[in-house]
PDB file of N, CA and C in Angstrom:
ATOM      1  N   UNK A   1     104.837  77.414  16.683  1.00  0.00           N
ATOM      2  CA  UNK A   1     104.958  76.441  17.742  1.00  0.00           C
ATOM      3  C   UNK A   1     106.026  75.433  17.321  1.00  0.00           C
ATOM      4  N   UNK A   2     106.905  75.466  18.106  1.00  0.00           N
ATOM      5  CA  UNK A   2     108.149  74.356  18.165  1.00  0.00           C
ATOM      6  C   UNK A   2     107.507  72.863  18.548  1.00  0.00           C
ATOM      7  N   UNK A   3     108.363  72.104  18.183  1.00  0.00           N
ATOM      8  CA  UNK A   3     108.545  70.533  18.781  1.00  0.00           C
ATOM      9  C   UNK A   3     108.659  70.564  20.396  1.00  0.00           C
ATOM     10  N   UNK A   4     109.368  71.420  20.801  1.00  0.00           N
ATOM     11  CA  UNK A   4     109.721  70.909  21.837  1.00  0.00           C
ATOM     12  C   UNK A   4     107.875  71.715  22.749  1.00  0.00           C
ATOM     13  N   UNK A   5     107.604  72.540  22.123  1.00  0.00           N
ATOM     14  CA  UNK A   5     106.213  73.036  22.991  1.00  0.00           C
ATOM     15  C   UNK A   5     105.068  71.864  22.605  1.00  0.00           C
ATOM     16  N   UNK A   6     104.801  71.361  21.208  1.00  0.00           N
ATOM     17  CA  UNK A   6     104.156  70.054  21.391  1.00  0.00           C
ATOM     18  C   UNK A   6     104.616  69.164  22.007  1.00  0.00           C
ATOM     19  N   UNK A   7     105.617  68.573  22.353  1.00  0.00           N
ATOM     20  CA  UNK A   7     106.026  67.709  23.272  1.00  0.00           C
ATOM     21  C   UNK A   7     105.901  68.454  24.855  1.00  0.00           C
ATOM     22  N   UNK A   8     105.351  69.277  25.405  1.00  0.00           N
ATOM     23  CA  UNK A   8     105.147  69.460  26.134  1.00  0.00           C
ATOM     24  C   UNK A   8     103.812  69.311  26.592  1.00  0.00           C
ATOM     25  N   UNK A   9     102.639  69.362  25.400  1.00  0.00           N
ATOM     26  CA  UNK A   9     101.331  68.739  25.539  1.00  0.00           C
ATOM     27  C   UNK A   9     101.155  67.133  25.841  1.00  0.00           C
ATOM     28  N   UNK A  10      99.903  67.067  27.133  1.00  0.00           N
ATOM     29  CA  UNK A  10      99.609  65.630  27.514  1.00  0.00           C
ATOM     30  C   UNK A  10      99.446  64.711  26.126  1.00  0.00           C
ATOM     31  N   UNK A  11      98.164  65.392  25.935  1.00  0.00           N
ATOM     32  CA  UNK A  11      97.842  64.890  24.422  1.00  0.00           C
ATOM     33  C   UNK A  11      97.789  65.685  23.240  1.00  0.00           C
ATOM     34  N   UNK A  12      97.754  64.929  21.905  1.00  0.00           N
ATOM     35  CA  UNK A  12      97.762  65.999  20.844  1.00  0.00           C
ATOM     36  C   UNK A  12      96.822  65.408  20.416  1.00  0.00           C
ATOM     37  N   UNK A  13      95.829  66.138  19.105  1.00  0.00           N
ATOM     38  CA  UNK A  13      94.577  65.739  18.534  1.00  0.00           C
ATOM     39  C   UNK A  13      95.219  66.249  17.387  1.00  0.00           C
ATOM     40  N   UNK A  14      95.465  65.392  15.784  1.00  0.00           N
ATOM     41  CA  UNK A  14      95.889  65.789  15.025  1.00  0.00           C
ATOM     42  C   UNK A  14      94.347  65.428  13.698  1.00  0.00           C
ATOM     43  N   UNK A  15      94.110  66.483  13.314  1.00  0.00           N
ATOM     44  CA  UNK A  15      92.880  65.822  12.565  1.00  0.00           C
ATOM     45  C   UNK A  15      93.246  66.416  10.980  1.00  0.00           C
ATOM     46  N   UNK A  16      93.131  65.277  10.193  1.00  0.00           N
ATOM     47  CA  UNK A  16      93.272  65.605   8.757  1.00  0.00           C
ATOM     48  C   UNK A  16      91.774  64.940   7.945  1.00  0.00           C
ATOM     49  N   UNK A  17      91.652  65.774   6.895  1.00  0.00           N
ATOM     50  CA  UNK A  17      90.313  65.245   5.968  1.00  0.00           C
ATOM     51  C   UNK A  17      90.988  65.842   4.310  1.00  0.00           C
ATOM     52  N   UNK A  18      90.159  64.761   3.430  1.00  0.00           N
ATOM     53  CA  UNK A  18      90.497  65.230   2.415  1.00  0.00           C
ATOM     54  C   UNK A  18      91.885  64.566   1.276  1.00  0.00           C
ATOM     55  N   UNK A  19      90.972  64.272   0.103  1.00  0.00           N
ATOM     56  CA  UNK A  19      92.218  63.517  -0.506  1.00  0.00           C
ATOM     57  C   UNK A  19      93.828  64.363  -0.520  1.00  0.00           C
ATOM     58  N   UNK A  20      93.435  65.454  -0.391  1.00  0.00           N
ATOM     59  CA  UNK A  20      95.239  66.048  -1.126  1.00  0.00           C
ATOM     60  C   UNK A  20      95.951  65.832   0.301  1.00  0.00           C
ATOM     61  N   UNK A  21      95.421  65.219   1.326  1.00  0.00           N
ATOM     62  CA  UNK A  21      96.141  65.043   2.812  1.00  0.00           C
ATOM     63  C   UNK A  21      96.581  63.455   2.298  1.00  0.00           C
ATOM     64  N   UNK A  22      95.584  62.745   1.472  1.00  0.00           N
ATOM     65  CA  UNK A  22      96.201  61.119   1.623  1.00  0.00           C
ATOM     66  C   UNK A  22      98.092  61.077   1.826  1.00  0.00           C
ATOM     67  N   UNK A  23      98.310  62.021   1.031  1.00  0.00           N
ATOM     68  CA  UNK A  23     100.180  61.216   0.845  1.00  0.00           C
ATOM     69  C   UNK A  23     100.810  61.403   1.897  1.00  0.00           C
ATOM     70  N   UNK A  24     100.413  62.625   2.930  1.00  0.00           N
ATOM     71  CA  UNK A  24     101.027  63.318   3.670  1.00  0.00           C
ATOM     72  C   UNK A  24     100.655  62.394   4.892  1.00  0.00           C
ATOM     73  N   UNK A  25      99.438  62.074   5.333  1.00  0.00           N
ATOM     74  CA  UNK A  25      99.341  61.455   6.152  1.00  0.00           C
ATOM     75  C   UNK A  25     100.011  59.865   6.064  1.00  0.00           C
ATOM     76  N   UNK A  26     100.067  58.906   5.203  1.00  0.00           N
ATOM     77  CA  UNK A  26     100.608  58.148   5.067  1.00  0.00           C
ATOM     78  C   UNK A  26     101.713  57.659   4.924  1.00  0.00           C
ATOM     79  N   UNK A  27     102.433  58.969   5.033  1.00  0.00           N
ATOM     80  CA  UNK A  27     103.786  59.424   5.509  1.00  0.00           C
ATOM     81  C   UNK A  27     103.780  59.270   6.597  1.00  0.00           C
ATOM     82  N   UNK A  28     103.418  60.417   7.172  1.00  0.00           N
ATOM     83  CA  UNK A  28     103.626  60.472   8.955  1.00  0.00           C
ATOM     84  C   UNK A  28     103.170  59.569   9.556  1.00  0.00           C
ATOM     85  N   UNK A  29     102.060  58.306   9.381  1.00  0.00           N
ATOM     86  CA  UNK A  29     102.098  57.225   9.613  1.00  0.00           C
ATOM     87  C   UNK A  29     102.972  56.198   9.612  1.00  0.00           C
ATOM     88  N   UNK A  30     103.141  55.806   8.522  1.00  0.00           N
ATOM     89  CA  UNK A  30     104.264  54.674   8.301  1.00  0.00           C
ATOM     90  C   UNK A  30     105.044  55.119   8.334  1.00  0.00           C
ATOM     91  N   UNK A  31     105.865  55.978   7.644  1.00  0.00           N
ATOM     92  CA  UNK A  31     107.002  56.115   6.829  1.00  0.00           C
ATOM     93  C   UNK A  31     108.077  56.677   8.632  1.00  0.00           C
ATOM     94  N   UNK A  32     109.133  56.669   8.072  1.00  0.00           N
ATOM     95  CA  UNK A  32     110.692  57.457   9.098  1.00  0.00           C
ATOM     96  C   UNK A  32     110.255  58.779   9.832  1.00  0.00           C
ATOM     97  N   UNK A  33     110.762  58.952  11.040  1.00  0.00           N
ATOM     98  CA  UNK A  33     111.360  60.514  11.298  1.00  0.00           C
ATOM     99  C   UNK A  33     112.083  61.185  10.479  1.00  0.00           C
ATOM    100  N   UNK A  34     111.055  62.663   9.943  1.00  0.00           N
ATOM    101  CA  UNK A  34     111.902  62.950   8.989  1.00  0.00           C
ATOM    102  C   UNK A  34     111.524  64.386   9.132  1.00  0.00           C
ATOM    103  N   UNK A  35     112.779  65.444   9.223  1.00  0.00           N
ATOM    104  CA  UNK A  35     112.503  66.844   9.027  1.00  0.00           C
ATOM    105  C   UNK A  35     111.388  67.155   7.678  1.00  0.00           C
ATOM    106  N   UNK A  36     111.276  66.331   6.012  1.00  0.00           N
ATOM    107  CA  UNK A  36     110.383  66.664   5.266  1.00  0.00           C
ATOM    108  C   UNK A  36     108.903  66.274   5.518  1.00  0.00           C
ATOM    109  N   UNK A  37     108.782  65.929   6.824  1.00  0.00           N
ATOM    110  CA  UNK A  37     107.556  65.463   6.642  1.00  0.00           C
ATOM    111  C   UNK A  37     107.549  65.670   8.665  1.00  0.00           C
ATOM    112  N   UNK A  38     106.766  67.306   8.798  1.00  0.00           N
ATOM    113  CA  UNK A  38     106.622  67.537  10.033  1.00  0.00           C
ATOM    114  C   UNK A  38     106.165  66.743  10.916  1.00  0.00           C
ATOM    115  N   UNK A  39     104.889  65.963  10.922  1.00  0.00           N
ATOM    116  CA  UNK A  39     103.686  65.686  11.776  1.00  0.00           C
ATOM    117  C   UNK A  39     104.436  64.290  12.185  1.00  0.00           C
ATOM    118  N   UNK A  40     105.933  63.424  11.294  1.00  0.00           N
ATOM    119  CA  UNK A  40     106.128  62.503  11.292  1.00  0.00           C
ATOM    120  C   UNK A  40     106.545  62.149  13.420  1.00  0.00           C
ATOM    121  N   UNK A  41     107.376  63.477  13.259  1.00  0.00           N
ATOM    122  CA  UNK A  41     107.604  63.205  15.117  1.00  0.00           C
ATOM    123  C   UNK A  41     106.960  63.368  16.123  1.00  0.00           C
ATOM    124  N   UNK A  42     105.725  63.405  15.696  1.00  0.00           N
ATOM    125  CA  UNK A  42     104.626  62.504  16.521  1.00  0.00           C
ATOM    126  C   UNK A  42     104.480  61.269  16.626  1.00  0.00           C
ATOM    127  N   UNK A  43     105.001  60.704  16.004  1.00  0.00           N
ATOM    128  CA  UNK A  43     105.391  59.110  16.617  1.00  0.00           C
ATOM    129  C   UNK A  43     106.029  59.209  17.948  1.00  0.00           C
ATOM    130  N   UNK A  44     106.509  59.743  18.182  1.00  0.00           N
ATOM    131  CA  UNK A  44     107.270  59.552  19.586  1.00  0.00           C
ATOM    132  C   UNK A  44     106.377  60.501  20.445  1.00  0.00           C
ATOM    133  N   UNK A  45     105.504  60.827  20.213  1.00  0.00           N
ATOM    134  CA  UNK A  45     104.740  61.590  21.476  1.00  0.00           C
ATOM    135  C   UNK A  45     103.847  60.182  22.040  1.00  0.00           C
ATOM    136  N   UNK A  46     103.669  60.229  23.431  1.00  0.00           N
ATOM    137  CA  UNK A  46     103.058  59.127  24.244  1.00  0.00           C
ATOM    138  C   UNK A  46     101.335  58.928  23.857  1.00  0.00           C
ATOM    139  N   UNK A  47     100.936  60.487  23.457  1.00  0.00           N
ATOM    140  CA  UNK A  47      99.081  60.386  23.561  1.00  0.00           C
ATOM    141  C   UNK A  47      98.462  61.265  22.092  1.00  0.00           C
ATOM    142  N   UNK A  48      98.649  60.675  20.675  1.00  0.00           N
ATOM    143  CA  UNK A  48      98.663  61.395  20.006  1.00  0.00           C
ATOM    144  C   UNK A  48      97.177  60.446  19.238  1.00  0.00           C
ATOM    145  N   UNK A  49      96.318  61.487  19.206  1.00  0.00           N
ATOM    146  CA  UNK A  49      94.956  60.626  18.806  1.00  0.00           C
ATOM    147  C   UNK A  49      95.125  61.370  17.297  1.00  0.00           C
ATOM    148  N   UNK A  50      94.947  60.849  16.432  1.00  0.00           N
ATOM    149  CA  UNK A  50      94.630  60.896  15.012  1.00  0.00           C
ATOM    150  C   UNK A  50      93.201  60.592  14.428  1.00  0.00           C
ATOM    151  N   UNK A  51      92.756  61.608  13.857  1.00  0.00           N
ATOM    152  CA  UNK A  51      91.645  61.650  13.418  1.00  0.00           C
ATOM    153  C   UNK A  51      91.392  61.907  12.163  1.00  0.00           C
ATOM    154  N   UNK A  52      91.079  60.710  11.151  1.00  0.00           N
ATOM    155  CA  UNK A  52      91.081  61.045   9.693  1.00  0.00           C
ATOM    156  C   UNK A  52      89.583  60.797   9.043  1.00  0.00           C
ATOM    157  N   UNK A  53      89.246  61.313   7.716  1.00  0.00           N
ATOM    158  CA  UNK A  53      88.551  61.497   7.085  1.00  0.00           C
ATOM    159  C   UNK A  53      88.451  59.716   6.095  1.00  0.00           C
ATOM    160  N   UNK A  54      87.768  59.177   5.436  1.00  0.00           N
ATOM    161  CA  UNK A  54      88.000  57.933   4.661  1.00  0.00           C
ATOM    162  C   UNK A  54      88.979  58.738   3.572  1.00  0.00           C
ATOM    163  N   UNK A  55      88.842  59.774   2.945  1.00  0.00           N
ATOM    164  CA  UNK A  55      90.177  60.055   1.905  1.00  0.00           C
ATOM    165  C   UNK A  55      90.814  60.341   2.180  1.00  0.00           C
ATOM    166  N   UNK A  56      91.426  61.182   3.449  1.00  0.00           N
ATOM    167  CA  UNK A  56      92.166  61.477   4.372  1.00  0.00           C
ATOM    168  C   UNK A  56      93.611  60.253   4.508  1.00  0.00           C
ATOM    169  N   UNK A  57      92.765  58.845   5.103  1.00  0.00           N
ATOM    170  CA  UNK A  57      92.793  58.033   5.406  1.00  0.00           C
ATOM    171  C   UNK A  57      93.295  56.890   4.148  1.00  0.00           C
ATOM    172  N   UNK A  58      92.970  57.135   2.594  1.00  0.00           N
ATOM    173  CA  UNK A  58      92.963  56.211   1.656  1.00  0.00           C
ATOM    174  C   UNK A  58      94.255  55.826   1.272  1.00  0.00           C
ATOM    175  N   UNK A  59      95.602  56.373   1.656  1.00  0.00           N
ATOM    176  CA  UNK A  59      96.794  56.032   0.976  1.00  0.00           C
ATOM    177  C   UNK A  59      97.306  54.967   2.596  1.00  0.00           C
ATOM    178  N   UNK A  60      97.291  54.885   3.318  1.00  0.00           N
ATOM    179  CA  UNK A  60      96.881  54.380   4.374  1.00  0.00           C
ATOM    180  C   UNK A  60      97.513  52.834   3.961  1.00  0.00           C
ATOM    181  N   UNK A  61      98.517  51.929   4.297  1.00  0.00           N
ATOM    182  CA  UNK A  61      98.788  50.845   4.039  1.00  0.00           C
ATOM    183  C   UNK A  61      98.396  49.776   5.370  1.00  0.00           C
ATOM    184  N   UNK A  62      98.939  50.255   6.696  1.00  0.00           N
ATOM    185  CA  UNK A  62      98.846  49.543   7.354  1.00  0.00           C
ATOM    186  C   UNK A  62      97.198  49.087   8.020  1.00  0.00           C
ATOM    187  N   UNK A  63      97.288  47.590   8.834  1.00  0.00           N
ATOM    188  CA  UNK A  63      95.931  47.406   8.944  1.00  0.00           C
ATOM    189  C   UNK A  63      94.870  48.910  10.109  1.00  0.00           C
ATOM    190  N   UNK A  64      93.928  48.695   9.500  1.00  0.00           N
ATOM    191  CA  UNK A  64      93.107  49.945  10.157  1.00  0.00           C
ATOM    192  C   UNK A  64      92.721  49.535  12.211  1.00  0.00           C
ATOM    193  N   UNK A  65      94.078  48.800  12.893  1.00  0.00           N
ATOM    194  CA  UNK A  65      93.777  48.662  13.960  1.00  0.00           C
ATOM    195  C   UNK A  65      94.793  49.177  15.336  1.00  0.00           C
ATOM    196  N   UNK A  66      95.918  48.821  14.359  1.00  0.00           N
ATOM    197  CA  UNK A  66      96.845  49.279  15.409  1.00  0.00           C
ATOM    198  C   UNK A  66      98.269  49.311  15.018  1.00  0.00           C
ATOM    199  N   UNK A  67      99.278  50.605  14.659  1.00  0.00           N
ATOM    200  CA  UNK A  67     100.419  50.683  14.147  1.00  0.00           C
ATOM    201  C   UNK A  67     101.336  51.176  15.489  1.00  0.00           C
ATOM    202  N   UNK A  68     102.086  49.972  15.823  1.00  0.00           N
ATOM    203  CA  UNK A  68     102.971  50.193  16.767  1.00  0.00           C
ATOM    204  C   UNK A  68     104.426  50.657  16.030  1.00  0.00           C
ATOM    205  N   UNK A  69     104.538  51.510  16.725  1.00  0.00           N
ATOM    206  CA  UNK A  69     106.297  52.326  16.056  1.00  0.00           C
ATOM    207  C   UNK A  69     107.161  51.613  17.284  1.00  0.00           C
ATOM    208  N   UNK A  70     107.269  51.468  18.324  1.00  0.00           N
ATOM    209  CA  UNK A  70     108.578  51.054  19.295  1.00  0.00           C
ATOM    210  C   UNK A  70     107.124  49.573  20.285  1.00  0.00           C
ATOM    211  N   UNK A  71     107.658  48.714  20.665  1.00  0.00           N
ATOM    212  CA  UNK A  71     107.373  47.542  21.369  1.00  0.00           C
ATOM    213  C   UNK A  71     106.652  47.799  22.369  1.00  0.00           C
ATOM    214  N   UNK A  72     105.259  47.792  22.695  1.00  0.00           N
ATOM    215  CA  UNK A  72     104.456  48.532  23.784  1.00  0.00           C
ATOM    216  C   UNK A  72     103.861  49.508  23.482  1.00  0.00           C
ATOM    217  N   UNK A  73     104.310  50.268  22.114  1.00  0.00           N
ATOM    218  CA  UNK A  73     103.838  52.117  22.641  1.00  0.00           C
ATOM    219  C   UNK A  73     102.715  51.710  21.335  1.00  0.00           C
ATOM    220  N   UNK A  74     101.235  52.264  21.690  1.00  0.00           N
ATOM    221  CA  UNK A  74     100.524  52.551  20.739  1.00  0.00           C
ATOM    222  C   UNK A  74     100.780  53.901  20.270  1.00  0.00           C
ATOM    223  N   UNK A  75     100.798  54.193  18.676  1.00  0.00           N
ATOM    224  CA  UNK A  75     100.678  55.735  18.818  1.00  0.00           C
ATOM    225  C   UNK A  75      99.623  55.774  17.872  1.00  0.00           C
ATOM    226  N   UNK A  76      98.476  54.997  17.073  1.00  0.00           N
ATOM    227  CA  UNK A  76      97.613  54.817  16.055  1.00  0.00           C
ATOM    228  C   UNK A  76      96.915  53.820  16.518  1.00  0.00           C
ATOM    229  N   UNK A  77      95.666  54.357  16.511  1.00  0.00           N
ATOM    230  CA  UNK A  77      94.165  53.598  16.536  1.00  0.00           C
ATOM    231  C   UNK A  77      93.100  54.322  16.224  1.00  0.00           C
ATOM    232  N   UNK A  78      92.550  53.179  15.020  1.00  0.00           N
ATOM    233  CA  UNK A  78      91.412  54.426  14.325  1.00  0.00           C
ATOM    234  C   UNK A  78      90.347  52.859  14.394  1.00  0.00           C
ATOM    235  N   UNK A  79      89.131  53.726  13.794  1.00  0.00           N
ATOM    236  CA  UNK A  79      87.757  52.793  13.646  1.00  0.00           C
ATOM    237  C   UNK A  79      87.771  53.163  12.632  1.00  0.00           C
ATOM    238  N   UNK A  80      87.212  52.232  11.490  1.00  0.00           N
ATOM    239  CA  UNK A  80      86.780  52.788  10.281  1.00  0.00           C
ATOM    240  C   UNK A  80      84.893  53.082  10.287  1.00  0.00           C
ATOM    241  N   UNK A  81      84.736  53.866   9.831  1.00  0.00           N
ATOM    242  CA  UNK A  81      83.126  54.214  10.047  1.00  0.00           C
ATOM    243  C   UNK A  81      82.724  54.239   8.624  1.00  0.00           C
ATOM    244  N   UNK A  82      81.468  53.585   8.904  1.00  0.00           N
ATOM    245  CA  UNK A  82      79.984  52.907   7.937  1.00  0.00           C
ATOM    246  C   UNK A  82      79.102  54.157   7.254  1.00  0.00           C
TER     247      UNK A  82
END
């Protein structure tokens, strides 16, 4: 599956668990658009729900509420669970 066929989905559900995901996800979170790091150009998809694990989740810098990439666009919102 190409980029351009996920960008053709309304929404995407991207779900990661598990420490050996921490670096990777905290990449494609924060970090640039970047061919080494696939999942990163999902930032620019409009409806991309992310679903992580607490280790999943542990390399994780920004606050656990809301990481805006462009002015308006949510593309990250998580709950942390008890």
């Amino acid at each position: 599956m190409g980029p351009q066929t996920v960008f053709e989905a309304k929404k995407i559900l991207l779900l990661a668990s598990g420490e050996n995901k921490a670096e990777a996800v905290a990449k494609f979170i924060e970090g640039p658009i970047t061919p080494q790091i696939t999942a990163s150009i999902l930032q620019k998809h409009p409806d991309t729900i992310v679903i992580l694990d607490q280790a999943a989740a542990s390399k994780i810098t920004c606050p656990p509420k809301l990481k805006e990439r462009t002015p308006g666009r949510k593309i990250l919102k998580w709950r942390k669970s008890y």
